[in-house]
Protein backbone atom coordinates (compact mmCIF):
# COMPACT_ATOMS: atom_id res chain seq x y z
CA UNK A 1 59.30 3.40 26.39
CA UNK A 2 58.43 0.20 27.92
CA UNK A 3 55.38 -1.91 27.23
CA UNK A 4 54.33 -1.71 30.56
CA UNK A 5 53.98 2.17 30.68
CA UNK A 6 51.67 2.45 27.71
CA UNK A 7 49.71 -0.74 28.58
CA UNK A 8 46.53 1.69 29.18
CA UNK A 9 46.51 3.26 25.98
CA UNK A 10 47.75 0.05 23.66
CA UNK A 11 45.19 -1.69 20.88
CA UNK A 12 46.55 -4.24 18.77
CA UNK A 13 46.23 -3.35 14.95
CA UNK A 14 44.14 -6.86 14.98
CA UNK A 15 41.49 -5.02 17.33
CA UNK A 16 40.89 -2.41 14.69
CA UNK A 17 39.36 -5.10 12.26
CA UNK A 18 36.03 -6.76 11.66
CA UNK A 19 35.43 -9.41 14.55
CA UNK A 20 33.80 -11.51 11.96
CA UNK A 21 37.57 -11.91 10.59
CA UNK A 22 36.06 -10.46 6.65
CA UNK A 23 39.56 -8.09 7.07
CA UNK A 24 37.89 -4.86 6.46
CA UNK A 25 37.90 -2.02 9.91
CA UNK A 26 35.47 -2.95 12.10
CA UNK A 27 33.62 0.24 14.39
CA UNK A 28 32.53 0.29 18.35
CA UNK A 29 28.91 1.39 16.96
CA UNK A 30 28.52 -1.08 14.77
CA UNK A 31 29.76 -3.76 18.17
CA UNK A 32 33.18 -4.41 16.35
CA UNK A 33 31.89 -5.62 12.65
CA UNK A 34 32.21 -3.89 9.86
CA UNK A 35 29.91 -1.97 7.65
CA UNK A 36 29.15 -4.73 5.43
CA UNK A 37 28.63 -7.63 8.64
CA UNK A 38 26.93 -5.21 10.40
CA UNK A 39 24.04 -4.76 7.82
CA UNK A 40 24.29 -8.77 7.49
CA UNK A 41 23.23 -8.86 11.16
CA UNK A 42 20.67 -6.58 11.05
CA UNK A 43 19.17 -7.54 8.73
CA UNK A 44 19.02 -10.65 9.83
CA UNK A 45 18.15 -9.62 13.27
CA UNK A 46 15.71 -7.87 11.72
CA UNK A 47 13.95 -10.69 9.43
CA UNK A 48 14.08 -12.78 13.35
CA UNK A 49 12.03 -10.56 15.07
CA UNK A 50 9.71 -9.90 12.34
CA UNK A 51 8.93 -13.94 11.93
CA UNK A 52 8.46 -13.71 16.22
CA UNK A 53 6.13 -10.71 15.38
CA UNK A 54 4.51 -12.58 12.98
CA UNK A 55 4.15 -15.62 15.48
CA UNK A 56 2.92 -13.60 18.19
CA UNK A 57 0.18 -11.85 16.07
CA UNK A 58 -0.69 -15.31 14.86
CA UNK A 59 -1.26 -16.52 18.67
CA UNK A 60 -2.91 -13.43 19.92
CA UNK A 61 -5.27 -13.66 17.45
CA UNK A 62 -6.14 -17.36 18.26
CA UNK A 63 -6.51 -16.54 21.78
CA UNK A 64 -9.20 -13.68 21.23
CA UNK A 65 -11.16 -15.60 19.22
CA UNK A 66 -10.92 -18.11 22.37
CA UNK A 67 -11.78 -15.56 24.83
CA UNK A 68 -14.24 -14.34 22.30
CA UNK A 69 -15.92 -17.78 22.33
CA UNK A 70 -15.42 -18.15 26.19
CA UNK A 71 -17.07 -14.65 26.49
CA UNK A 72 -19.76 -15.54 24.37
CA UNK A 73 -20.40 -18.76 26.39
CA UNK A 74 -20.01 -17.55 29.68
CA UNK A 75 -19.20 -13.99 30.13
CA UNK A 76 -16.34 -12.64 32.01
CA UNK A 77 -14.94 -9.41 32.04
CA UNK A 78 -12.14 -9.95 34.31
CA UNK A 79 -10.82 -12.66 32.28
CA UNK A 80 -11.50 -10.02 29.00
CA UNK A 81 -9.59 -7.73 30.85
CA UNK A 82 -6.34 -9.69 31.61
CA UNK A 83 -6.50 -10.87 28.09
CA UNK A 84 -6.70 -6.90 26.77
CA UNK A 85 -3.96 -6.20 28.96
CA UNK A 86 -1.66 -9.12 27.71
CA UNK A 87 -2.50 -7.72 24.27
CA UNK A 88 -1.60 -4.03 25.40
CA UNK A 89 1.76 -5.54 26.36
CA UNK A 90 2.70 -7.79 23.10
CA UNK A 91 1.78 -5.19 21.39
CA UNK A 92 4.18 -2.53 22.39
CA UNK A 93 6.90 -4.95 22.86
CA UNK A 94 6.60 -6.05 19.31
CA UNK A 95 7.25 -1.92 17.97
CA UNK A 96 10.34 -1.27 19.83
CA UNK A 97 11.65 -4.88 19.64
CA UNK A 98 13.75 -4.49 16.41
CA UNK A 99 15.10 -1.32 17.86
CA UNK A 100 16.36 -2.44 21.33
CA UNK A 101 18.22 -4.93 19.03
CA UNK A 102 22.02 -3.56 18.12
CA UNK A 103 22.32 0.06 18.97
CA UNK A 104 20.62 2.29 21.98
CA UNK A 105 20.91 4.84 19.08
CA UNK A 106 17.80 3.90 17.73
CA UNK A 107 15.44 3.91 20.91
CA UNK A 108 12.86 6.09 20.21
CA UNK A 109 12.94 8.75 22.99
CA UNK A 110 11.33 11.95 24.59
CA UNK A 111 12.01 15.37 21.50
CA UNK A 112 14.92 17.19 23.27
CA UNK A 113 12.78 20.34 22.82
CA UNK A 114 9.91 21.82 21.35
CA UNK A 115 9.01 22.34 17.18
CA UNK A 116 10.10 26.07 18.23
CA UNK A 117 13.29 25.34 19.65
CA UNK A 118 14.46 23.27 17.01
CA UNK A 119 13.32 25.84 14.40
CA UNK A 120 16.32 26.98 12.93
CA UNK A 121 16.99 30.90 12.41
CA UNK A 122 16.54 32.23 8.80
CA UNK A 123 19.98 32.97 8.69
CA UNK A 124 21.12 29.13 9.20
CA UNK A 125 17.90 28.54 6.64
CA UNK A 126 19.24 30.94 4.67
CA UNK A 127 22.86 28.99 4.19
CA UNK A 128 21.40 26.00 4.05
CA UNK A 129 19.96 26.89 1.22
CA UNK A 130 22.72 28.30 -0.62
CA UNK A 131 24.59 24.88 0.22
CA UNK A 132 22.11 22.69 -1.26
CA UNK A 133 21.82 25.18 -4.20
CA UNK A 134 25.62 24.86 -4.66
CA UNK A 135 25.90 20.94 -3.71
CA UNK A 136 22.78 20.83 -7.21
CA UNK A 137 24.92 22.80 -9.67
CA UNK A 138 28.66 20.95 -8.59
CA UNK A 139 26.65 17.74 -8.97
CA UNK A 140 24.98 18.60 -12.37
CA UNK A 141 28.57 19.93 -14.01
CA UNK A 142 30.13 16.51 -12.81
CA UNK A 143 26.99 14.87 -14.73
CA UNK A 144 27.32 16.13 -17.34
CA UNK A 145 31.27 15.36 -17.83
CA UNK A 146 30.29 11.69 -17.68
CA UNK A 147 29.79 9.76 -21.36
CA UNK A 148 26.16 8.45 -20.55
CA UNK A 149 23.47 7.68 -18.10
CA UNK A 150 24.34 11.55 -16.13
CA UNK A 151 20.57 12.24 -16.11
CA UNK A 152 19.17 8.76 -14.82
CA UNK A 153 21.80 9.27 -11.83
CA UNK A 154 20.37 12.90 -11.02
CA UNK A 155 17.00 11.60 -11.48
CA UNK A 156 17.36 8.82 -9.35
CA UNK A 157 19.05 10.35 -6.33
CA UNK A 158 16.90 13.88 -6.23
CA UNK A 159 13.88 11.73 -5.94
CA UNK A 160 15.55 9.88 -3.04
CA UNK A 161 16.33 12.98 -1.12
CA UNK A 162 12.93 14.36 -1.66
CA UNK A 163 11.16 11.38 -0.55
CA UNK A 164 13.91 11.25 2.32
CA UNK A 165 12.53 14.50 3.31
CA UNK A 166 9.63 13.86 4.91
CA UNK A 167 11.04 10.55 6.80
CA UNK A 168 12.79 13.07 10.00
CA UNK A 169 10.94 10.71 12.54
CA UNK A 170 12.01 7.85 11.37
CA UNK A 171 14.60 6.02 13.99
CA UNK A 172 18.15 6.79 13.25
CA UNK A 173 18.77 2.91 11.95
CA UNK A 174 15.71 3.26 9.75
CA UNK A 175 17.41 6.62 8.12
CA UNK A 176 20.65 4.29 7.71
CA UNK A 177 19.36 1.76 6.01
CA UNK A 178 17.46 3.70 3.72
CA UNK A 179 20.62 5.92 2.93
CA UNK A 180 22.97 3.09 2.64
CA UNK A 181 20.47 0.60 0.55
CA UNK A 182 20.39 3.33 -1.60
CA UNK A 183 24.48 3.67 -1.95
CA UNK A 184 24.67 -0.08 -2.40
CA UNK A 185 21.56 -0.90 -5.08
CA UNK A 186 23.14 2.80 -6.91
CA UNK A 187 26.64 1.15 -7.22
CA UNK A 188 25.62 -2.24 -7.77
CA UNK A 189 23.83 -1.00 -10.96
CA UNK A 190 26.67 1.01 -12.13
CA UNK A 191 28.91 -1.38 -11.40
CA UNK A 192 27.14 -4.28 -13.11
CA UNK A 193 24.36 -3.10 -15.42
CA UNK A 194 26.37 0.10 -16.83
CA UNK A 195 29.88 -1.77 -17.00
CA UNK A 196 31.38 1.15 -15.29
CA UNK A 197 35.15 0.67 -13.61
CA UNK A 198 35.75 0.67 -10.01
CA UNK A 199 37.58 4.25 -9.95
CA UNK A 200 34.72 5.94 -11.66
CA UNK A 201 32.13 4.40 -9.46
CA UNK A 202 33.53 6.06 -6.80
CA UNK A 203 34.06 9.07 -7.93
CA UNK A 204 30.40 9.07 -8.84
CA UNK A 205 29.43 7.79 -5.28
CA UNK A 206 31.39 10.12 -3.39
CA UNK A 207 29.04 13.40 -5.62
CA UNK A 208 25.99 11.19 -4.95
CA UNK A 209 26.87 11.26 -1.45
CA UNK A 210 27.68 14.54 -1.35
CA UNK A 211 24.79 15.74 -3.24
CA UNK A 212 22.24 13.69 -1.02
CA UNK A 213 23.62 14.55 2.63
CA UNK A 214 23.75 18.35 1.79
CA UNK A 215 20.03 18.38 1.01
CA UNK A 216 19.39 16.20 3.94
CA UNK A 217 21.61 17.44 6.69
CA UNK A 218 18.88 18.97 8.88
CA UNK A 219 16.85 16.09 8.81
CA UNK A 220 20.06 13.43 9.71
CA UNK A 221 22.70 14.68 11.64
CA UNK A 222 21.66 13.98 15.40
CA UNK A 223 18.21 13.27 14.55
CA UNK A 224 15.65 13.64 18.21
CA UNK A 225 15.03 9.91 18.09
CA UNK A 226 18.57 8.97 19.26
CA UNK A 227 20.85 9.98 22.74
CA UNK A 228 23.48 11.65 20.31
CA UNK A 229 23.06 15.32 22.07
CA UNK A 230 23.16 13.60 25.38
CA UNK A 231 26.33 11.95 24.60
CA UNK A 232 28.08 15.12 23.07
CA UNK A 233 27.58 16.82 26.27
CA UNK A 234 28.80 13.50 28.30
CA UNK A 235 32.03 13.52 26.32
CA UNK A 236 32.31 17.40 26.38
CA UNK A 237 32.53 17.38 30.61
CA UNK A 238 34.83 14.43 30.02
CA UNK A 239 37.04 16.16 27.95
CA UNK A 240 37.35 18.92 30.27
CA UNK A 241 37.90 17.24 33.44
CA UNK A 242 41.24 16.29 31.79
CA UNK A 243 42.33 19.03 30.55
CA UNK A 244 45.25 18.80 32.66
CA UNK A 245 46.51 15.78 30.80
CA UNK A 246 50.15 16.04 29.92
CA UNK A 247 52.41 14.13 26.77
CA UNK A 248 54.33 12.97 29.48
CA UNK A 249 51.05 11.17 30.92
CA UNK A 250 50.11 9.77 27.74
CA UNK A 251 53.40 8.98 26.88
CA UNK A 252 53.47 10.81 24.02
CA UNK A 253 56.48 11.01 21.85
CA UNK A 254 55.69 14.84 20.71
CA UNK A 255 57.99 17.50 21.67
CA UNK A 256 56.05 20.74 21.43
CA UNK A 257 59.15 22.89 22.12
CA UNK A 258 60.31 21.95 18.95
CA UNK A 259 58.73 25.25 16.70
CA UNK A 260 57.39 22.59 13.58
CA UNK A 261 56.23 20.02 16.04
CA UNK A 262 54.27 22.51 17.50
CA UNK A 263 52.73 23.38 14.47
CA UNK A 264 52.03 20.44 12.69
CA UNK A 265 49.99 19.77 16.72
CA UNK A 266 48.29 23.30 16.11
CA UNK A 267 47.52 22.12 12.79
CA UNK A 268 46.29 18.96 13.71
CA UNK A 269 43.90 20.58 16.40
CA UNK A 270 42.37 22.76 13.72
CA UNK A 271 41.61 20.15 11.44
CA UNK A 272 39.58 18.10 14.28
CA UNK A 273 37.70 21.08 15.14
CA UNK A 274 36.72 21.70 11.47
CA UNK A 275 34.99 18.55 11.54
CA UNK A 276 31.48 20.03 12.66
CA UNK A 277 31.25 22.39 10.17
CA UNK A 278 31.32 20.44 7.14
CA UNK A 279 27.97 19.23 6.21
CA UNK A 280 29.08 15.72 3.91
CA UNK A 281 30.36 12.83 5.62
CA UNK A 282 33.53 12.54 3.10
CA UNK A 283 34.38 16.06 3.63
CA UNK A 284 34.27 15.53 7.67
CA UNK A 285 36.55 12.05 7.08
CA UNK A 286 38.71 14.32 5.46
CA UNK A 287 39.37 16.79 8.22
CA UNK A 288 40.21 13.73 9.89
CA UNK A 289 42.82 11.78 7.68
CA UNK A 290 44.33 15.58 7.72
CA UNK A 291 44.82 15.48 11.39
CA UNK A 292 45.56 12.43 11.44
CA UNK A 293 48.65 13.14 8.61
CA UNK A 294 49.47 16.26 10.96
CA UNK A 295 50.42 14.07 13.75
CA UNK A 296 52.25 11.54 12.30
CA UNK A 297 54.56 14.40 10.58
CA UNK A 298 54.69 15.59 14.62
CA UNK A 299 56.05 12.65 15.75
CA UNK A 300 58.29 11.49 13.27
CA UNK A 301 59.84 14.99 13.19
CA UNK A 302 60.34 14.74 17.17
CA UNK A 303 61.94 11.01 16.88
CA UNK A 304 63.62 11.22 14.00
CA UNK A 305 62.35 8.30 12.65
CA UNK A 306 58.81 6.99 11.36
CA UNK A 307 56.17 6.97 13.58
CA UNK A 308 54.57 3.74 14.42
CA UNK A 309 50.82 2.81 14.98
CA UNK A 310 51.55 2.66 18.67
CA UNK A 311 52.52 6.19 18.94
CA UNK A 312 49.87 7.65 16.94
CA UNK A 313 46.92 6.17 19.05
CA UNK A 314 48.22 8.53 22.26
CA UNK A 315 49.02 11.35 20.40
CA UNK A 316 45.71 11.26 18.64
CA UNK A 317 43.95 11.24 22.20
CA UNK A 318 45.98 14.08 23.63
CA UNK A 319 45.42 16.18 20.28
CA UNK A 320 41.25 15.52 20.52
CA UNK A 321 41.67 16.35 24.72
CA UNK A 322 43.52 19.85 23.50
CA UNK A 323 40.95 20.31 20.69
CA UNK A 324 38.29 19.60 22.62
CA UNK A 325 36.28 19.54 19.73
CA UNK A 326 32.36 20.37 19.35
CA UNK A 327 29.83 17.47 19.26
CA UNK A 328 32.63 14.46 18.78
CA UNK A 329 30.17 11.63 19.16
CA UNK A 330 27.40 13.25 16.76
CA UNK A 331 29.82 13.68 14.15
CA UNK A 332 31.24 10.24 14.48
CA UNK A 333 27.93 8.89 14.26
CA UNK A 334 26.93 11.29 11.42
CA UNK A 335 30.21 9.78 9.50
CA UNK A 336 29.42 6.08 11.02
CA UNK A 337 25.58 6.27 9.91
CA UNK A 338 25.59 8.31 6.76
CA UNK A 339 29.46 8.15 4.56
CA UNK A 340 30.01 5.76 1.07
CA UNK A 341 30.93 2.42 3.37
CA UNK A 342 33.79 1.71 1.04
CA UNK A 343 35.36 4.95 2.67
CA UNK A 344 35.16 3.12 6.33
CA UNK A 345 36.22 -0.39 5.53
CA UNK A 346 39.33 0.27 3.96
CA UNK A 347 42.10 2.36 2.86
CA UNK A 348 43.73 5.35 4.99
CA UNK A 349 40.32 7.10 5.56
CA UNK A 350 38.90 3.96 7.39
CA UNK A 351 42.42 3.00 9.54
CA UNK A 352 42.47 7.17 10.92
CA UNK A 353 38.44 6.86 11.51
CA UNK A 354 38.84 3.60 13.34
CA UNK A 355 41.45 5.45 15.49
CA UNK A 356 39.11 7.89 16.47
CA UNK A 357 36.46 5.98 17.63
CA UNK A 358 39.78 4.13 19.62
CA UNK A 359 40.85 7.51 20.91
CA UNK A 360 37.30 8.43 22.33
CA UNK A 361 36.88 5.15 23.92
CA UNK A 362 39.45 5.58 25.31
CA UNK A 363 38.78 8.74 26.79
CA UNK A 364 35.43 7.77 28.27
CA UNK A 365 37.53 4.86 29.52
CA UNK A 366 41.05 6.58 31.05
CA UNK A 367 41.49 6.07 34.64
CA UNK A 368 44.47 6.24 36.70
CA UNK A 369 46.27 3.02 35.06
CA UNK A 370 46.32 4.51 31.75
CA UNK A 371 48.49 8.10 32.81
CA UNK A 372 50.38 6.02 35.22
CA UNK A 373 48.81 7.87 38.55
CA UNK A 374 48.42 6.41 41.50
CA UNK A 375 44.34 6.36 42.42
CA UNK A 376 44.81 8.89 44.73
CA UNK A 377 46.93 11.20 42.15
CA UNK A 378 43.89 10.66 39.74
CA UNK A 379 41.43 11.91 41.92
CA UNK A 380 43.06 15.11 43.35
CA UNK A 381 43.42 15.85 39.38
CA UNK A 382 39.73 15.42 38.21
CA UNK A 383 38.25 16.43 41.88
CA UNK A 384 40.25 19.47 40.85
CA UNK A 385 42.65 19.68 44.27
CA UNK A 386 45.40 20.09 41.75
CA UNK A 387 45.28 22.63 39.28
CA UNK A 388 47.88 22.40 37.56
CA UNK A 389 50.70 19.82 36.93
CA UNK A 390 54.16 20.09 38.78
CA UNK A 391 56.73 22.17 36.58
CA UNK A 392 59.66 19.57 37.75
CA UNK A 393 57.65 16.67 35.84
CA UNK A 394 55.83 18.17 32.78
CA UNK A 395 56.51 20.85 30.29
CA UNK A 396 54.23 23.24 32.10
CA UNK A 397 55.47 26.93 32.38
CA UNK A 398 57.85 27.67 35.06
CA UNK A 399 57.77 30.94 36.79
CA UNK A 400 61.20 31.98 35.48
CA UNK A 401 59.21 31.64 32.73
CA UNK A 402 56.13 32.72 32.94
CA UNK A 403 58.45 36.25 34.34
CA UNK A 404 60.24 36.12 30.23
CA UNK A 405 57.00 36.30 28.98
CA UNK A 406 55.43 38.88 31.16
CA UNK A 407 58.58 41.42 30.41
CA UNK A 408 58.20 40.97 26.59
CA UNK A 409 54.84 41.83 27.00
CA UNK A 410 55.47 44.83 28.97
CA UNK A 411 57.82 45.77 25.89
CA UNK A 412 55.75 45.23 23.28
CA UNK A 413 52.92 46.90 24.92
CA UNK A 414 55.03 50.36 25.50
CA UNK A 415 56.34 49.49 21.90
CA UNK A 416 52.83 49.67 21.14
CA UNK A 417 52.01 53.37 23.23
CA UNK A 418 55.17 54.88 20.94
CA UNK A 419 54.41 53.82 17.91
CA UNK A 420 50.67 55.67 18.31
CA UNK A 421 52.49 58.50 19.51
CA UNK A 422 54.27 58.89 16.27
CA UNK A 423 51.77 58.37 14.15
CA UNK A 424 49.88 60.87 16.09
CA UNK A 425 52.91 62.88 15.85
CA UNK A 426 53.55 62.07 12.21
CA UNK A 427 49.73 63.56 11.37
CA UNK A 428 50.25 66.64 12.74
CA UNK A 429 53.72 67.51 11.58
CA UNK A 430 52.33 66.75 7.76
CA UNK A 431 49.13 69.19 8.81
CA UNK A 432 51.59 72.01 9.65
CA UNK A 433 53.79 71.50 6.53
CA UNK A 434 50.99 71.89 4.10
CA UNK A 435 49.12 74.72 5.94
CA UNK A 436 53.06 76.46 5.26
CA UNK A 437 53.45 75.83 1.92
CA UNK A 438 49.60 77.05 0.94
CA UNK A 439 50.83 80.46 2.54
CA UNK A 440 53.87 80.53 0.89
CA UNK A 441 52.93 79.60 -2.39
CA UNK A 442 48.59 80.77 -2.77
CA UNK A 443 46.71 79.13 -5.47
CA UNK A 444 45.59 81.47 -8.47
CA UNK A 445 43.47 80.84 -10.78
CA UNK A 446 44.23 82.70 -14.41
CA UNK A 447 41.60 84.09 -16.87
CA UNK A 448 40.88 81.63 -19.47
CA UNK A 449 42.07 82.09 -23.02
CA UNK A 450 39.55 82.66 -26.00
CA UNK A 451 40.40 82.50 -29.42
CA UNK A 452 38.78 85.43 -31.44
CA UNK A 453 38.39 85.98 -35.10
CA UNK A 454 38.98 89.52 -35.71
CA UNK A 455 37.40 89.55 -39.06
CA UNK A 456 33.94 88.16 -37.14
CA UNK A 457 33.78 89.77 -33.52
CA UNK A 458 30.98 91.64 -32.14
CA UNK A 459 31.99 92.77 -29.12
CA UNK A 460 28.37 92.46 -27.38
CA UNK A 461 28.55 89.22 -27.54
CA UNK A 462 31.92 88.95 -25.94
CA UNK A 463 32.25 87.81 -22.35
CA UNK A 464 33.66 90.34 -19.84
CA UNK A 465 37.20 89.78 -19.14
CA UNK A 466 37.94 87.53 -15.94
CA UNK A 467 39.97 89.11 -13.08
CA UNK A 468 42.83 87.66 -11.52
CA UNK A 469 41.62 85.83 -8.20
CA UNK A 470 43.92 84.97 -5.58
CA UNK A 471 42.79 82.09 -3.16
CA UNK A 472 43.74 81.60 0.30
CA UNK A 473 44.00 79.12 2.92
């Protein structure tokens, strides 16, 4: 496979890191850094805008109590009115300025929908409930395995998630930072204060985590103040304008004919699809390290040979295209916003998640040059002029075919029809053989037996003798 046919779909593994060069997996929403530079900018983003704030508020106040003294002097309420105006103005520019900073994730926007709409049923209230009930006992049994400090560590993060809460309007970045401040001062104190070792702090972050985003799922995952909804349903029509998107497009080196290549794709699919319904962020990176694993089995069974990071990338994209799997970019973000960082900066979790966020780029992204189309092919495929992909150049059923398949149904279908007519048949012919044999051989019931004491009987108080009774059918 030459360079030149996969030039579309190829990232260097250097692309996949922090742009800041710190060597940890950098992410498209956090602009290419890394968890840990990303916060670093923020916040000092952040600490900018609130010294301009601070500077502004410092100058609008001198100039009111100039046009309060210019007023007073010689009064002019056109000059009072520009000057209320210009204050109107700062003023609104200095709320949203921190937010218009990094991410359009955390403009504040129009509700997608009323209080009642967004109500959930009791049912969905109902297992939410019996999550977070579940998520509290698993977390209080691994508590109280550890040596020391188990209750100061429940104490701590149940009063975060109840004073978390009551925070659903804050902006989505505001809900990160909050979240994630609490991950890192948490850690930092078990780390430093109670001695503890690396492996156990993580084991103790990842319940923590787990514990936390169960109780606040409703309140976090695509929260009204950000465009998440908007872009699930972008990347949702995107998805399904290619559906006709073959391997042989993508250059994918996956042979689906092959019956354990096949299934280790099926697999794959499945796993990317249960990503939406698990409610922590670990267990949704998990789903995807799991597809991920699924597809590199696919493609080193189909080559023979290991599969390389240049192969994965395409096959990745054509599994999430097949998937088509429910609200992608919420539950990237979810992960992106919400999971232990450690997870996302390193190790296998963090190089398949980085992948992802590759793959859907990409999709958002594929044009002609990247399936090696001409323009022209392109657009008859997504204006729809071509429904299907010719059989002489893709994998696409053939009529001979598509004729195999319709005969074996036809036979299993009357192989179907005869096996209810035996049963049926079976039923009746096990009806008529016990109606015979209850004619042939009646039921009788025989007087019961009594032992009697000769010596001691009174024959009033004997019962009278049972007759023979003969039963029939």
């Amino acid at each position: 496979m030459s360079q030149k046919a996969r030039r579309g779909i190829h990232v260097d593994q250097s692309d996949l890191l922090c742009k800041k060069g710190c060597g940890y997996y950098g992410n498209a929403s956090w602009k290419g850094y890394c968890s840990k530079c990303w916060r670093e900018e923020y916040q000092h983003s952040r600490q900018k805008q609130i010294q301009e704030d601070r500077e502004l508020a410092e100058r609008l106040q001198k100039e009111e109590e100039a046009a309060l003294r210019g007023a007073q002097s010689q009064p002019s309420l056109a000059h009072f009115s520009k000057f209320e105006e210009k204050k109107s103005n700062v003023t609104t520019r200095k709320v949203i300025a921190v937010k218009k900073f990094f991410s359009p994730s955390s403009h504040a926007s129009t509700k997608k929908g009323s209080p009642e709409a967004r109500t959930p049923s009791p049912s969905v209230t109902r297992k939410v409930s019996v999550d977070t009930d579940r998520a509290s006992r698993e977390f209080v049994e691994f508590l109280k395995k550890l040596p020391k400090h188990g209750a100061e560590i429940y104490k701590q993060s149940k009063s975060f998630a109840e004073s978390m809460a009551g925070k659903e309007i804050m902006g989505a970045d505001e809900l990160t930072e909050c979240v994630q401040d609490f991950y890192q001062n948490l850690s930092d104190r078990l780390l430093f204060t109670f001695k503890w070792s690396a492996e156990v702090v993580e084991q103790v972050m990842d319940q923590v985590e787990k514990y936390i985003m169960t109780r606040l799922y409703k309140y976090t995952f695509c929260p009204e103040t950000t465009d998440d909804e908007k872009r699930d349903l972008a990347i949702q029509a995107r998805i399904r304008a290619l559906h006709w998107v073959t391997v042989q497009m993508l250059c994918v080196p996956v042979d689906e004919a092959i019956p354990t290549v096949s299934e280790n794709v099926d697999h794959a699919i499945t796993e990317i699809i249960k990503v939406d319904s698990r409610r922590v962020p670990r267990d949704k990176l998990a789903c995807i390290t799991r597809c991920s694993k699924r597809i590199f089995r696919a493609i080193k069974l189909t080559k023979q040979e290991p599969a390389s990071a240049d192969d994965f990338l395409p096959a990745l994209i054509y599994v999430v295209l097949k998937a088509h799997p429910p609200r992608l970019h919420s539950n990237i973000q979810y992960i992106t916003r919400f999971c232990n960082p450690s997870r996302l900066m390193t190790g296998e979790d963090g190089y398949y998640f980085t992948n992802l966020c590759c793959a859907v780029t990409f999709i958002e992204k594929l044009d002609a040059q990247s399936l090696n189309l001409s323009s022209a092919e392109f657009e008859r495929y997504m204006s729809g002029q071509v429904s299907q992909v010719d059989p002489r150049s893709s994998p696409g059923p053939s009529l001979d075919l598509l004729a195999v398949l319709g005969a074996r149904q036809e036979q299993v279908l009357q192989g179907a029809q005869k096996l209810e007519r035996d049963l049926i048949d079976w039923q009746d012919g096990v009806e008529r053989e016990v109606k015979r044999m209850l004619q042939k051989y009646p039921l009788v019931v025989h007087p019961a037996v009594f032992a009697i004491d000769s010596d001691n009987t009174d024959s009033d108080l004997l019962p009278p003798p049972l007759q023979p009774q003969v039963f029939t059918h």
